[in-house]
N, C-alpha and C. Protein backbone atom coordinates (compact mmCIF):
# COMPACT_ATOMS: atom_id res chain seq x y z
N UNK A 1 -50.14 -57.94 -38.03
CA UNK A 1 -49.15 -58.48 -38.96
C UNK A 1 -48.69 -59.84 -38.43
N UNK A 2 -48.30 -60.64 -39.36
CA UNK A 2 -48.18 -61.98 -38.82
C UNK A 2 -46.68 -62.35 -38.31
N UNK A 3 -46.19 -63.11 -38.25
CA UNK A 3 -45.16 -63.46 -37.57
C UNK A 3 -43.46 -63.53 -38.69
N UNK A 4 -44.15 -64.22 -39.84
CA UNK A 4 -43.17 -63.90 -40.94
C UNK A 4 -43.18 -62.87 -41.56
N UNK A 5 -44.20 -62.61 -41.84
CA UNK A 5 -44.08 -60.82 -42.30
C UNK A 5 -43.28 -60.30 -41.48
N UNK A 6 -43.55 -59.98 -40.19
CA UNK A 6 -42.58 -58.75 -39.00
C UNK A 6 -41.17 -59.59 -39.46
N UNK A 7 -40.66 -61.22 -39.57
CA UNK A 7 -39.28 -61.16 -40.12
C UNK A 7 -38.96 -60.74 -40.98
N UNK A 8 -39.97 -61.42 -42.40
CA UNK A 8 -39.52 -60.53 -43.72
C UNK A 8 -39.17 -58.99 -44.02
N UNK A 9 -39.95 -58.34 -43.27
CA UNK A 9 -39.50 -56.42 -43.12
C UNK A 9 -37.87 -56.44 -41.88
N UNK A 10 -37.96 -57.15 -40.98
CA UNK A 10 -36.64 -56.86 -40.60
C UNK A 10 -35.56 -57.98 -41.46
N UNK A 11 -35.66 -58.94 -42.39
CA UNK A 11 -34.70 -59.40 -43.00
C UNK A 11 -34.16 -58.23 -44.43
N UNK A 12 -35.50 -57.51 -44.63
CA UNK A 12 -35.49 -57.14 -45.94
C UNK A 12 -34.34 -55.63 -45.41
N UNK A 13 -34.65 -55.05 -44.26
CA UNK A 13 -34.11 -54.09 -43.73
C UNK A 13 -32.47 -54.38 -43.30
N UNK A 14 -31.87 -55.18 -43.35
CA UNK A 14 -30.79 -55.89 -43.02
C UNK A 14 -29.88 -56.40 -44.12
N UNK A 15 -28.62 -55.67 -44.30
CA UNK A 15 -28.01 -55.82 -45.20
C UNK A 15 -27.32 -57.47 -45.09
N UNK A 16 -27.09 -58.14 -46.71
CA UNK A 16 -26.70 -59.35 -47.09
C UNK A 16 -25.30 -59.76 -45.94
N UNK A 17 -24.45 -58.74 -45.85
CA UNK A 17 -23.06 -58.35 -45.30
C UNK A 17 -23.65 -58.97 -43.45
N UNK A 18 -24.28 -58.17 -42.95
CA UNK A 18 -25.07 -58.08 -41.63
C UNK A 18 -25.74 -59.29 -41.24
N UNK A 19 -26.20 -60.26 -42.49
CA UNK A 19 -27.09 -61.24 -42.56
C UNK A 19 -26.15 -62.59 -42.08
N UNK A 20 -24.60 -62.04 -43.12
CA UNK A 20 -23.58 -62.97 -42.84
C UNK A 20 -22.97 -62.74 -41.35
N UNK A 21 -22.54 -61.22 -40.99
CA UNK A 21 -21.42 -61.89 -39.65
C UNK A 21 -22.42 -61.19 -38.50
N UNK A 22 -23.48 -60.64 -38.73
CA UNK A 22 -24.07 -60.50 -37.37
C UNK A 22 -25.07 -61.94 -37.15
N UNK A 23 -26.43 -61.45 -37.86
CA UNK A 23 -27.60 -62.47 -37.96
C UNK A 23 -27.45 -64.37 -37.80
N UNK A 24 -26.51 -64.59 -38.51
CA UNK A 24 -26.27 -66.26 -38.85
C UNK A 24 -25.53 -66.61 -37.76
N UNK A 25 -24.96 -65.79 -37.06
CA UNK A 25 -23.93 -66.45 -35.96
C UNK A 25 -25.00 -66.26 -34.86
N UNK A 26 -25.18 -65.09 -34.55
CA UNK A 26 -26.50 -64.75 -33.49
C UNK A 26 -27.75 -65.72 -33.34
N UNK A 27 -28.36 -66.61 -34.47
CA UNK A 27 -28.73 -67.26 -34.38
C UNK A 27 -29.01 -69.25 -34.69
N UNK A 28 -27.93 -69.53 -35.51
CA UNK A 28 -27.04 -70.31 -36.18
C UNK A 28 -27.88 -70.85 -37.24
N UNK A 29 -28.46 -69.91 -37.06
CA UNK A 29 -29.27 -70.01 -39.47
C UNK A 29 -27.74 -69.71 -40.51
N UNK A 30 -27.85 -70.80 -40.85
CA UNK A 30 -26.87 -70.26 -42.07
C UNK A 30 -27.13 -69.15 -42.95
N UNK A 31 -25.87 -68.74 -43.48
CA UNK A 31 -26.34 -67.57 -43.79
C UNK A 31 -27.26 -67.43 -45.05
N UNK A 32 -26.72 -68.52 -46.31
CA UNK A 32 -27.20 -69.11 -46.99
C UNK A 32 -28.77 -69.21 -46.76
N UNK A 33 -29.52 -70.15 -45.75
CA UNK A 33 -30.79 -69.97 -45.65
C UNK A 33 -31.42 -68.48 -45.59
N UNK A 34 -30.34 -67.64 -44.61
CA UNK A 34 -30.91 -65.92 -44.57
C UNK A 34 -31.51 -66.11 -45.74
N UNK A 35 -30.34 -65.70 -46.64
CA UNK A 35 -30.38 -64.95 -48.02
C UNK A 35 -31.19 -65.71 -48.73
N UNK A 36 -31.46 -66.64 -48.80
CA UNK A 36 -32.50 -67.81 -49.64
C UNK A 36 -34.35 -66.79 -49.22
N UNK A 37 -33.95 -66.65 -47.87
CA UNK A 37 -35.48 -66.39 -47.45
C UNK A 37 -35.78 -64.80 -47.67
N UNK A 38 -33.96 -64.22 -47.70
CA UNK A 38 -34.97 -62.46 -47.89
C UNK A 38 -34.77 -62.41 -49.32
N UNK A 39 -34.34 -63.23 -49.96
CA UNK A 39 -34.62 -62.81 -51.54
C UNK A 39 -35.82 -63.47 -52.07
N UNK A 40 -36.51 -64.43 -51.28
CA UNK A 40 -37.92 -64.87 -51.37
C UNK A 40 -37.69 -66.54 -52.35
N UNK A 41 -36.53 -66.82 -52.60
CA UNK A 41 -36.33 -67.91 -52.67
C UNK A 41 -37.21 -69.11 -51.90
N UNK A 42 -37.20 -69.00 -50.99
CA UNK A 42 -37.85 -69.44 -49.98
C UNK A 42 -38.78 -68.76 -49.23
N UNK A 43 -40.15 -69.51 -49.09
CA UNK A 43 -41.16 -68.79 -48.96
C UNK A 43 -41.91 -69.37 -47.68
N UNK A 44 -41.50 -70.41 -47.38
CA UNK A 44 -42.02 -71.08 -46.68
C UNK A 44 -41.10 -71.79 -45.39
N UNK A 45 -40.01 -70.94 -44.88
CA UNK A 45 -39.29 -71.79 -43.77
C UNK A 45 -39.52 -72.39 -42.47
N UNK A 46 -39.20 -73.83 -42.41
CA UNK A 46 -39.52 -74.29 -41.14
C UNK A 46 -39.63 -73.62 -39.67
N UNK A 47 -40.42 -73.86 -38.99
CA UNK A 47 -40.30 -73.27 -38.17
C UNK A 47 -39.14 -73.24 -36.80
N UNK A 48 -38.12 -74.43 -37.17
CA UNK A 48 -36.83 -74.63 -36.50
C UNK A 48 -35.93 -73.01 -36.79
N UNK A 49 -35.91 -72.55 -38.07
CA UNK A 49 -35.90 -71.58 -38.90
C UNK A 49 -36.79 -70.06 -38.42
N UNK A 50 -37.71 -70.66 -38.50
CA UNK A 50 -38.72 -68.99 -37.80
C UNK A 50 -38.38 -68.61 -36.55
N UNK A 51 -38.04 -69.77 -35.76
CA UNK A 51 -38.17 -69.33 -33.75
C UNK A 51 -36.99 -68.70 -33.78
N UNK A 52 -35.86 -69.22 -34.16
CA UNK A 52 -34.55 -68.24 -33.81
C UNK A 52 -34.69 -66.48 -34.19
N UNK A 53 -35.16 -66.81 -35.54
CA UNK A 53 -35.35 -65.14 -36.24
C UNK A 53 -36.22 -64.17 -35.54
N UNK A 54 -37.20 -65.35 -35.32
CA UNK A 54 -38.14 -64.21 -34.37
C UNK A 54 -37.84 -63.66 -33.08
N UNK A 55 -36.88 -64.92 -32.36
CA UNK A 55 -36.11 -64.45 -31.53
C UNK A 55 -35.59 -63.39 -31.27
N UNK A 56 -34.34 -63.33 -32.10
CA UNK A 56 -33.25 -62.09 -32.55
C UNK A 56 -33.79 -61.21 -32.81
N UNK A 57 -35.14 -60.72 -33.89
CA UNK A 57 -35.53 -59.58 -34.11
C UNK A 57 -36.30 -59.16 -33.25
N UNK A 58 -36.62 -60.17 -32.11
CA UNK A 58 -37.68 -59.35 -31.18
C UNK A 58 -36.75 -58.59 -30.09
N UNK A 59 -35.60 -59.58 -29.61
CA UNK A 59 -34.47 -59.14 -29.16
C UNK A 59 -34.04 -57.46 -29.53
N UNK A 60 -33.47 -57.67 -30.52
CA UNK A 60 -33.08 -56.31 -31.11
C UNK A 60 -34.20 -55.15 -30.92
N UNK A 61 -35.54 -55.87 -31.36
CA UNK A 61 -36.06 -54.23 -31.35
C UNK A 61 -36.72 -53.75 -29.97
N UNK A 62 -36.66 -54.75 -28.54
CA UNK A 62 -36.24 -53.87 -27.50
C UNK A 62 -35.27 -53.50 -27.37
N UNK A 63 -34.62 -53.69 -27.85
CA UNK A 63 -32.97 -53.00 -27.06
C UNK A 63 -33.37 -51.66 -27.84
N UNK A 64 -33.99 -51.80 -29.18
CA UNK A 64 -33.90 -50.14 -29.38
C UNK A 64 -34.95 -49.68 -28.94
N UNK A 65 -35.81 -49.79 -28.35
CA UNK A 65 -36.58 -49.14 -28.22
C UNK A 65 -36.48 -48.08 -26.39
């Protein structure tokens, strides 16, 4: 699976609410861009945009694991 896909399934899994006061501060994507990209508004985000997300979600899913 590619690199935006594995974000798109953890953006899509992540409530709008979560997107605003966890996600956007955690990584300083507005929240606005979030929601632009998990409603598919945006299909194509820079990659200034991809490194943080991929960041955070890679982050997160060791901690659960």
């Amino acid at each position: 699976m590619d690199i935006m896909k594995k974000i798109l399934s953890h953006l899509e899994a992540t409530s709008y609410r979560d997107l605003e006061d966890v996600v956007a501060p955690a990584t300083g994507i507005p929240y606005g861009t979030l929601a632009r990209i998990k409603c598919g508004e945006t299909d194509n985000p820079r990659i200034k945009t991809v490194q943080p997300l991929f960041n955070y979600f890679k982050r997160k899913t060791v901690r659960q694991s």
